[in-house]
Protein backbone atom coordinates (compact mmCIF):
# COMPACT_ATOMS: atom_id res chain seq x y z
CA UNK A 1 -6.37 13.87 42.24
CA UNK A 2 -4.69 14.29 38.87
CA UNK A 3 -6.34 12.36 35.95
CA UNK A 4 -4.38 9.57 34.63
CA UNK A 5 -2.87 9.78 31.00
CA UNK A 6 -4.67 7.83 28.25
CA UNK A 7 -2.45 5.69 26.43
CA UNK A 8 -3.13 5.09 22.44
CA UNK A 9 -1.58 2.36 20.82
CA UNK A 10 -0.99 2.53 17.04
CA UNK A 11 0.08 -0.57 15.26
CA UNK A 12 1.13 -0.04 11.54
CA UNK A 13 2.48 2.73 10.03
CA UNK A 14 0.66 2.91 6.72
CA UNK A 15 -1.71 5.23 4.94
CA UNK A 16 -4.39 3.93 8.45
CA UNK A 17 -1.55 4.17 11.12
CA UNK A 18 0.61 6.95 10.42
CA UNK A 19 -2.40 9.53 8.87
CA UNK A 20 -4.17 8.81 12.44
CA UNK A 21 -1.23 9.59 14.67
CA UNK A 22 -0.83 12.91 13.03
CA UNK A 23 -4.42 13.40 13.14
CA UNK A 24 -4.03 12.94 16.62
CA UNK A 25 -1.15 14.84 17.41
CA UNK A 26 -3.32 18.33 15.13
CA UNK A 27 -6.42 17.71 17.29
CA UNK A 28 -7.10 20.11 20.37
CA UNK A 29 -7.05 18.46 23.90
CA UNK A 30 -7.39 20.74 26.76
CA UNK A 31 -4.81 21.03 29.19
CA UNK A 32 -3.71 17.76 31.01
CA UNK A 33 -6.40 15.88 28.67
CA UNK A 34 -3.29 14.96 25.91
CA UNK A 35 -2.42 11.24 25.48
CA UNK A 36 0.36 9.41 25.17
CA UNK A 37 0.68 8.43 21.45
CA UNK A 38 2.79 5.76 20.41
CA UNK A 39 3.17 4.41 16.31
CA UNK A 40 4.67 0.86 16.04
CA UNK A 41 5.73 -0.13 12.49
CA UNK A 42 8.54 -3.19 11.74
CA UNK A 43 10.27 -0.31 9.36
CA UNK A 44 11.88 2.42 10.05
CA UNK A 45 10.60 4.23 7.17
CA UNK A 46 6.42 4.99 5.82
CA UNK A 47 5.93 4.05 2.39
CA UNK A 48 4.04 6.17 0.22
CA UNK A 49 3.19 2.80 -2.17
CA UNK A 50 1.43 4.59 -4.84
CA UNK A 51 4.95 5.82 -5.83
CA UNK A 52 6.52 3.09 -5.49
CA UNK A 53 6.67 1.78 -8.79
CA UNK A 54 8.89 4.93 -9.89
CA UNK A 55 12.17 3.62 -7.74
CA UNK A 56 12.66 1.24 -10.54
CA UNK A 57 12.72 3.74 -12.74
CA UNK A 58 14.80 6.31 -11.50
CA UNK A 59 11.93 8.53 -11.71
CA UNK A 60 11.99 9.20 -7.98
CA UNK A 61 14.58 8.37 -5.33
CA UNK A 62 13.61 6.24 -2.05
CA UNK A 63 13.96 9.53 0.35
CA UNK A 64 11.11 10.93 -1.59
CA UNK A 65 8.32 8.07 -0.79
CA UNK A 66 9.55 6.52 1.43
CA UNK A 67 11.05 9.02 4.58
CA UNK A 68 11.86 8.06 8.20
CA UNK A 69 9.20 8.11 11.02
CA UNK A 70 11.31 9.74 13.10
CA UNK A 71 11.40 12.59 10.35
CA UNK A 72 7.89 12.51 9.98
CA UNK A 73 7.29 12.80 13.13
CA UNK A 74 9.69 15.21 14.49
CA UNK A 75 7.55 17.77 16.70
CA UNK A 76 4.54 16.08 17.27
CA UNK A 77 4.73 14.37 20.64
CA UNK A 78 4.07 11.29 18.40
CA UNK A 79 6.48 7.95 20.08
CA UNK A 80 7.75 5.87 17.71
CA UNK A 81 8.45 1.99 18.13
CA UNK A 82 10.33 -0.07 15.21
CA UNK A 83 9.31 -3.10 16.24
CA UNK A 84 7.49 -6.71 15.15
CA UNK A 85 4.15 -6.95 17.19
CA UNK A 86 4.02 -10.34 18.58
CA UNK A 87 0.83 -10.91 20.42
CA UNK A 88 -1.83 -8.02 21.57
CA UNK A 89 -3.90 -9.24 24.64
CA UNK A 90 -7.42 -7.69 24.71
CA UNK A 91 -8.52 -8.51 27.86
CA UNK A 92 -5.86 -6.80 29.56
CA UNK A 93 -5.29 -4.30 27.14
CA UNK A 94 -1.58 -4.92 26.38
CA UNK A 95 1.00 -5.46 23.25
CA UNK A 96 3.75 -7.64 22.91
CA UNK A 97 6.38 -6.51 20.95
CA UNK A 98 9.23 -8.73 19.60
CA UNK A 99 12.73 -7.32 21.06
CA UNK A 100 10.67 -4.31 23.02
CA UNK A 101 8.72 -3.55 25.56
CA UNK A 102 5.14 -4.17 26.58
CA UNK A 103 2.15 -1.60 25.80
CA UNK A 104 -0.63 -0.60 27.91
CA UNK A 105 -3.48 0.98 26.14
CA UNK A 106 -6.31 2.78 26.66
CA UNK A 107 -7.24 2.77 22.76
CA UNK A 108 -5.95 0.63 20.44
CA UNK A 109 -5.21 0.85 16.60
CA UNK A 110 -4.91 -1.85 14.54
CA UNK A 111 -3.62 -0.59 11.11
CA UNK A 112 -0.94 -3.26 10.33
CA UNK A 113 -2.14 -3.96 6.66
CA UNK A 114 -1.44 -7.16 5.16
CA UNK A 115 1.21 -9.60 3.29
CA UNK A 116 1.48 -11.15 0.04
CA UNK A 117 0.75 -14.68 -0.25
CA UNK A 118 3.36 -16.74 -1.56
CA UNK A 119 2.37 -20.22 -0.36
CA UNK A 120 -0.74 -20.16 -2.96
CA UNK A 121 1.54 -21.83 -5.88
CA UNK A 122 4.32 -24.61 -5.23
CA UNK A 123 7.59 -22.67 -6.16
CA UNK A 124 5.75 -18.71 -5.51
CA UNK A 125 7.76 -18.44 -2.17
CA UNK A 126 10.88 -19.28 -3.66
CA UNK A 127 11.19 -17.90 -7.02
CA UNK A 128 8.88 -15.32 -7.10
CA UNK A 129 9.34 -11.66 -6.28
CA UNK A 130 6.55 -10.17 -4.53
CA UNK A 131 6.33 -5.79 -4.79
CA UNK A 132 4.70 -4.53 -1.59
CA UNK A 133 7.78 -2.96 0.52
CA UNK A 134 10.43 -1.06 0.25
CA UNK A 135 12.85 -4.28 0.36
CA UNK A 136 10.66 -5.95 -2.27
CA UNK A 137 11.44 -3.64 -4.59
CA UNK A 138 15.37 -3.19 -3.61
CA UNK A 139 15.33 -7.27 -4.13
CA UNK A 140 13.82 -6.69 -7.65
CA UNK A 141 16.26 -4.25 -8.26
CA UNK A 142 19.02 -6.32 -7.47
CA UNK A 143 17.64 -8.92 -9.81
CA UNK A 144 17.07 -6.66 -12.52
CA UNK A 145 20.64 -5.15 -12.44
CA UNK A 146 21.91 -8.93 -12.74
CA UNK A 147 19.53 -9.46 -15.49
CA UNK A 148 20.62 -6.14 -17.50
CA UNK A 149 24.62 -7.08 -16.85
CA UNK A 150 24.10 -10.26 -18.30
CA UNK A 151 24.78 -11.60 -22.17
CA UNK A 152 21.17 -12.45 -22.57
CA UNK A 153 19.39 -11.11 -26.04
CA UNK A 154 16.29 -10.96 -24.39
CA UNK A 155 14.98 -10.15 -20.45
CA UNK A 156 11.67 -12.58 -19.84
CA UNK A 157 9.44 -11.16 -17.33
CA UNK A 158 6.36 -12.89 -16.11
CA UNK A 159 4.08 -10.62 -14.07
CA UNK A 160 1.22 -12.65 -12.03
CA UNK A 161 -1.96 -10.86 -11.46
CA UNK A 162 -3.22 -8.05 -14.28
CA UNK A 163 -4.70 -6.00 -11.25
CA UNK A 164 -3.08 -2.60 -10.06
CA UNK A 165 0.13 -3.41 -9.40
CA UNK A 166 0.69 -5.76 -12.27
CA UNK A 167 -0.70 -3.31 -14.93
CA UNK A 168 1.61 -0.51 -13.39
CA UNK A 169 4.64 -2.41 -13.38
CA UNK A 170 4.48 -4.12 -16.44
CA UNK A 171 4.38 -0.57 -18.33
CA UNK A 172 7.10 0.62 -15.81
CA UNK A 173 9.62 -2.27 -16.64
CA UNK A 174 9.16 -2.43 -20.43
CA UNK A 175 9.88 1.26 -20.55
CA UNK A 176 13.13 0.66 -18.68
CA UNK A 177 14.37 -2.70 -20.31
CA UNK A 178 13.21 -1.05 -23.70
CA UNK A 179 14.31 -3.67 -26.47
CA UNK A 180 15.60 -6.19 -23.96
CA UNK A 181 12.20 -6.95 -22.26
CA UNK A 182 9.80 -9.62 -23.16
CA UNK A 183 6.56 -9.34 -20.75
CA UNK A 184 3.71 -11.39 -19.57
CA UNK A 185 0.42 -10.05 -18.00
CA UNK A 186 -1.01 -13.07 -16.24
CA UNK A 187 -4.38 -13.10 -14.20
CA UNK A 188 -7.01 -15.76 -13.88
CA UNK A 189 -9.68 -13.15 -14.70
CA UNK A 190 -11.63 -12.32 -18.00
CA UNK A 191 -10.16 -8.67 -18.48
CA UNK A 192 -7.26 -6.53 -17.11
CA UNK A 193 -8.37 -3.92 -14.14
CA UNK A 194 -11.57 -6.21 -13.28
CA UNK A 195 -12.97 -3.54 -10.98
CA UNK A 196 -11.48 -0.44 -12.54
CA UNK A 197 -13.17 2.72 -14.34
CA UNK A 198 -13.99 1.56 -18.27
CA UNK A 199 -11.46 4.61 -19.70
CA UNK A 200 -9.06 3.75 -17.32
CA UNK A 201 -8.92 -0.09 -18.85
CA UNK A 202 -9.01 1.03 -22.18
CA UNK A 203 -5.84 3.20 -21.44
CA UNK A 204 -4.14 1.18 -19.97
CA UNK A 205 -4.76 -1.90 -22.93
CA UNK A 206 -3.82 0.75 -25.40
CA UNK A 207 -0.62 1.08 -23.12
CA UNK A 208 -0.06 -2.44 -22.51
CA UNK A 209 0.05 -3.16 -26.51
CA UNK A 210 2.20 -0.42 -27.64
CA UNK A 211 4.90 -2.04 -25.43
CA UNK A 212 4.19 -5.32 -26.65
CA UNK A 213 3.09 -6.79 -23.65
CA UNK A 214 1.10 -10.67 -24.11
CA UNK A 215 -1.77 -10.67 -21.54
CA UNK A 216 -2.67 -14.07 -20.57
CA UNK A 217 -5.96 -14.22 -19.57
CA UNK A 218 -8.66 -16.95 -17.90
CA UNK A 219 -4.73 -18.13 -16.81
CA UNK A 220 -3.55 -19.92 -13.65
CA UNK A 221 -0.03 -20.59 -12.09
CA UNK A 222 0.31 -24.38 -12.30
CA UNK A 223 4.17 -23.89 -10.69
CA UNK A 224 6.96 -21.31 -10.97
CA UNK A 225 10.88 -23.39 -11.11
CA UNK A 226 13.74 -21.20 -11.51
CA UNK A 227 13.56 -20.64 -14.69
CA UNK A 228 9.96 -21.86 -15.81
CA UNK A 229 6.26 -20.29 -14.93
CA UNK A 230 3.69 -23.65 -15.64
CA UNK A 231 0.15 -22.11 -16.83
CA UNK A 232 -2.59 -23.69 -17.11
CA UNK A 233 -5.46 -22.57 -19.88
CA UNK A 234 -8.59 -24.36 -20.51
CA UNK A 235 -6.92 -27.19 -19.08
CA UNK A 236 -3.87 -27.55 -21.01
CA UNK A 237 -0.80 -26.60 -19.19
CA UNK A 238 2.15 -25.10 -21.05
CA UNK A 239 6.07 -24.66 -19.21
CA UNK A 240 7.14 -20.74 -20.47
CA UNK A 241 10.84 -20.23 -19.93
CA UNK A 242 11.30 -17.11 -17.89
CA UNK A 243 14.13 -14.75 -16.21
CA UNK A 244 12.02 -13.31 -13.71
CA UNK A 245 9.02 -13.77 -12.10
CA UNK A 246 6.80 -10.86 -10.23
CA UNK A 247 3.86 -12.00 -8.02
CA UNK A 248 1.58 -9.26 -7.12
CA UNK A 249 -1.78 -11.13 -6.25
CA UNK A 250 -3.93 -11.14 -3.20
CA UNK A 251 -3.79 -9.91 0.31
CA UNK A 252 -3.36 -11.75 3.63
CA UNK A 253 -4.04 -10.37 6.96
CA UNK A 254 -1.33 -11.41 9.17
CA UNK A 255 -0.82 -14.43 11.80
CA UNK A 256 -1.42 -12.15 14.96
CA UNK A 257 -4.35 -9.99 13.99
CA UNK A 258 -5.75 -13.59 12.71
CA UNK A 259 -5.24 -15.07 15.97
CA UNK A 260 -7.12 -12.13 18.07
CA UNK A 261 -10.59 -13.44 19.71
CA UNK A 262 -12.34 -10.62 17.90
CA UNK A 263 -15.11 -10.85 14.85
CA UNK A 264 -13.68 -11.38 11.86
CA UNK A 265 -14.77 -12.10 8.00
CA UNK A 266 -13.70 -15.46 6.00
CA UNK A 267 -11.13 -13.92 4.86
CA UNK A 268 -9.59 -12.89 8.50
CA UNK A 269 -10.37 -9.15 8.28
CA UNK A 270 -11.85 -7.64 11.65
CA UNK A 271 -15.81 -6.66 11.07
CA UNK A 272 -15.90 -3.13 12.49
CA UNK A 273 -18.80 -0.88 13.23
CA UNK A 274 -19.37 2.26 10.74
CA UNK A 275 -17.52 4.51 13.50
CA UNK A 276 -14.42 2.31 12.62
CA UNK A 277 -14.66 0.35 16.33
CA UNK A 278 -14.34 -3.42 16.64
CA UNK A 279 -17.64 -5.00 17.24
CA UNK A 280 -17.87 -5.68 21.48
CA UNK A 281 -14.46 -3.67 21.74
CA UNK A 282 -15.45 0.11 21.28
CA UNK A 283 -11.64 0.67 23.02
CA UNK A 284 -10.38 -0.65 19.42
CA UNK A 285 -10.36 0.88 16.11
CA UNK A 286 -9.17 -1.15 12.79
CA UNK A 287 -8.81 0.47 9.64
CA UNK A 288 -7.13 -0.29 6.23
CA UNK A 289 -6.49 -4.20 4.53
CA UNK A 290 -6.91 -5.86 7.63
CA UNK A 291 -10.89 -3.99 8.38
CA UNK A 292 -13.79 -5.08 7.32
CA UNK A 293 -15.49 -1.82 7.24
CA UNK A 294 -19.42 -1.02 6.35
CA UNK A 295 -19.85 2.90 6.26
CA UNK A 296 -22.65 4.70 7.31
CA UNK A 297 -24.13 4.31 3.76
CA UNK A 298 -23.89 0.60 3.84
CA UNK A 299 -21.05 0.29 1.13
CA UNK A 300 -18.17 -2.22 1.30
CA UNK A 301 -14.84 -0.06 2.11
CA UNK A 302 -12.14 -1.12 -0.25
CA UNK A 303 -8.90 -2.18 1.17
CA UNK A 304 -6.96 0.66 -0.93
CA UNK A 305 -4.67 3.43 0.15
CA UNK A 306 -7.44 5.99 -0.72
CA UNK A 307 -9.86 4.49 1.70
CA UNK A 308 -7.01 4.48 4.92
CA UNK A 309 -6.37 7.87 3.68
CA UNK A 310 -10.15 8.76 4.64
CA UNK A 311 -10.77 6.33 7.28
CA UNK A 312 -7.16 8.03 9.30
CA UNK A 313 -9.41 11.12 9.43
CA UNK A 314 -12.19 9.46 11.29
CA UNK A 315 -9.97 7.18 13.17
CA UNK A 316 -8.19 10.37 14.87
CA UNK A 317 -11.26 11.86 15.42
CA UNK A 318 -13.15 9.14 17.00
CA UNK A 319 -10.33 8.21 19.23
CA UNK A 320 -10.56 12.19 20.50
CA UNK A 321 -14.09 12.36 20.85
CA UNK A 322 -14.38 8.96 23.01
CA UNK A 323 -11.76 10.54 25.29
CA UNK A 324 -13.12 13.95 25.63
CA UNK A 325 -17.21 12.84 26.08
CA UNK A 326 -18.05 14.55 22.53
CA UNK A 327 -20.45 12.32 19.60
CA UNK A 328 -18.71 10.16 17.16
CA UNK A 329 -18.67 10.07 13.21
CA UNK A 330 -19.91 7.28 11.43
CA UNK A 331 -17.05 6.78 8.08
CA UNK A 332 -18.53 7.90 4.59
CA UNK A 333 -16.09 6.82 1.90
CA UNK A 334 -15.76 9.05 -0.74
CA UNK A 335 -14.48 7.75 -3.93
CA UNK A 336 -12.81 10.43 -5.46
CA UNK A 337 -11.34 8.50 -8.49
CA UNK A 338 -8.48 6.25 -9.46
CA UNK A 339 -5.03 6.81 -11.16
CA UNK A 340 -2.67 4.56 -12.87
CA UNK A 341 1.01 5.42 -13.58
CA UNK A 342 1.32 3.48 -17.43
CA UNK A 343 5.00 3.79 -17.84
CA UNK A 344 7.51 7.11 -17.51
CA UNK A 345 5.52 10.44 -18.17
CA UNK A 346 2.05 8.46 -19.09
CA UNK A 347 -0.73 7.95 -16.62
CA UNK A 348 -4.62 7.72 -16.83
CA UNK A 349 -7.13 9.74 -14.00
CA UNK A 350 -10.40 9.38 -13.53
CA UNK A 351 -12.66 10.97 -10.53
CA UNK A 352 -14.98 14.08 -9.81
CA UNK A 353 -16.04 14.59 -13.36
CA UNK A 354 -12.16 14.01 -15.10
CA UNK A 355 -10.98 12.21 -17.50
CA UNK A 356 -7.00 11.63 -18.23
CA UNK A 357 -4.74 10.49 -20.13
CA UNK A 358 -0.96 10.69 -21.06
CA UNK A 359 1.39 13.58 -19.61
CA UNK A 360 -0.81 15.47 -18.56
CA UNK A 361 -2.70 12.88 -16.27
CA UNK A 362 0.66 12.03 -15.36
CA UNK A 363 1.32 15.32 -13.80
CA UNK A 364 -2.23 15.33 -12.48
CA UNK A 365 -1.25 12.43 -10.66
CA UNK A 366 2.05 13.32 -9.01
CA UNK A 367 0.51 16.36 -7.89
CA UNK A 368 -2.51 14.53 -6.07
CA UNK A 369 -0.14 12.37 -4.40
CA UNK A 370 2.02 15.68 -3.51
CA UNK A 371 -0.93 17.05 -1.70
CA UNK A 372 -1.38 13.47 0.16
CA UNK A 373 2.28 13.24 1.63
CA UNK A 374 2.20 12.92 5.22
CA UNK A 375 3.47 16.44 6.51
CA UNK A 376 3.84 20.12 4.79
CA UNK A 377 7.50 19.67 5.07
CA UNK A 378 7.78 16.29 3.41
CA UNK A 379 5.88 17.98 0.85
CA UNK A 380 7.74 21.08 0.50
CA UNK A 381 11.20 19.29 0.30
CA UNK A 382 10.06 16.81 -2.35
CA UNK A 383 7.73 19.42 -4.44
CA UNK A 384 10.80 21.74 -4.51
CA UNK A 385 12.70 18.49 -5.99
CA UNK A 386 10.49 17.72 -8.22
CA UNK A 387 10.42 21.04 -9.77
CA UNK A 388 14.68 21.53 -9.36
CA UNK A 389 15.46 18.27 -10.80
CA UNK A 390 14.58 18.65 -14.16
CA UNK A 391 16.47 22.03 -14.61
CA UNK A 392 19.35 20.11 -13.42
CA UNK A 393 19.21 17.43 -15.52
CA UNK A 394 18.96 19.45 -18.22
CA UNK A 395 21.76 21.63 -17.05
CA UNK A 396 24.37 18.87 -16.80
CA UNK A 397 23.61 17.35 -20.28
């Protein structure tokens, strides 16, 4: 009788979904023992998001962080779906896909991170620009370009939420509207970078102030029109006339891994066990924003791209040693640091005894995320641009 092949599902092709595939794909499975592998993602393309910031300005071009699966992919026995998930039965172990056809699985991977909230604030979903995706930032690009062309003296640029994302592209856009830009740091905490590294706050306040960025503090979104923000502070609400609007708050898990009958937290994340399984469905892993993960030392896992990075690892392994009778590994999350890109050629890094700031951080930090691109050739194509585009530029000046 020939054994049957297992089937893994992946759903989600970020930092959790893709890493694990290729995991996978690297692992050794004796002969006739190799699954079926299959990656489902709504994009055609992975996004390194870390990067993502530098498309706006010009620093690096969208081939760079954000390649196709199929590239990616390319010679691993890896299938991949583009496709909108849109129901996964666990009793009978199938997925529904929108437009594609249905999945039997064997092991299941739910990886399909989360969205930004827009419906928090009246106006948010209609006037404000949220910066997760690829398309989120083409959108903002298209906004900005219309905002440059235009007769205006000044560019106003609200940005909701002083977190990552909001710190990083706050110093990002003021370098590249220079003059033109007029920027607010909104977030209804008492500091910037709440949960970040002291030096790393302090760098990037020193940052945030020599480009003349207002932080608005203790602050909350009232309403955004199409040309207003409404904040309120200590309960006196003032309308700020604005250009643009950038929301880059908060994390939702999405409708269909909501709806699953599986154990979940208040916030809708799935409670898995240290090994990265979904409590009374060992058959199903979860990892990344929508996982609420415990390691084996009993610490909270953030939901950051550092933490799917680590957990992909485990995932792959896990998945390899429940099909071929060998022990799993509970997940230890190492934190190995934070950086933050503060505006062209400036960053701060902090981790494993460093501390960084300014160029040199900011080379510290491209090179750390060159090691973490998905496959040696993605990384060999865009190291060897990195290193040939500057002699070029210079060259044809």
């Amino acid at each position: 009788m020939t054994q049957q092949t297992s089937k893994i599902v992946i759903l989600g092709g970020g930092f959790g979904g893709l890493y694990t595939a290729l995991r996978l794909s690297q692992l050794h499975w004796e002969s006739g023992q190799k699954p079926e592998i299959v990656l489902v993602d709504q994009s055609d393309r992975f996004l390194f998001s870390p990067l993502l910031y530098e498309l706006l300005t010009g620093e690096l071009q969208t081939w760079e962080i954000a390649p196709p699966f199929t590239e990616l992919l390319a010679s691993t026995g890896v299938r991949f779906y583009q496709a909108v998930v849109s129901g996964i039965d666990t009793s009978q172990q199938r997925v529904q896909l929108q437009d594609g056809p249905e999945l039997a699985y064997d092991r299941l991977v739910l990886a399909l991170g989360g969205e930004t909230p827009l419906d928090l604030v009246p106006g948010a979903a209609s006037f404000a620009y949220p910066f997760r995706t690829v398309t989120d930032a083409y959108r903002l690009e298209e906004r900005l370009r219309v905002l440059e062309a235009s007769d205006s003296d000044k560019i106003r640029v609200a940005i909701v939420g002083a977190g990552y994302s909001g710190v990083e592209l706050a110093c990002k856009l003021a370098d590249r509207l220079g003059e033109r830009g007029r920027f607010r740091l909104i977030d209804i905490a008492e500091q910037i970078l709440r949960t970040s590294p002291e030096f790393n706050r302090e760098a990037a306040k020193k940052a945030l102030d020599a480009r003349g960025i207002f932080i608005d503090l203790e602050t909350t979104i009232e309403s955004i029109g199409t040309d207003t923000i409404s904040l309120e502070y200590k309960n006196q609400i003032d309308t700020i006339p604005v250009d643009l609007v950038i929301w880059t708050v908060g994390t939702r898990v999405t409708p269909v891994v909501k709806s699953l009958p599986l154990k979940q937290n208040q916030r809708g994340q799935i409670s898995t066990t240290p090994t990265l399984q979904v409590f009374d469905h060992p058959e199903i892993f979860a990892l990344g924003d929508l996982a609420d993960c415990t390691d084996a030392e009993g610490q909270q896992v953030p939901a950051t791209a550092q933490a799917a990075f680590q957990q992909a690892d485990y995932t792959a392994w896990n998945i390899w040693a429940t099909l071929t009778n060998r022990p799993l590994l509970p997940f230890r999350y190492q934190k190995l640091g934070e950086m933050l890109a503060l505006g062209i050629d400036n960053a701060t890094l902090t981790g494993l005894g460093i501390k960084l700031e300014g160029p040199l951080a900011y080379i510290g930090r491209r090179l750390a995320y060159l090691y973490r691109m998905p496959t040696l050739d993605h990384q060999l194509k865009v190291g060897f641009n990195w290193l040939v585009r500057p002699i070029i530029e210079t060259l044809s000046r």
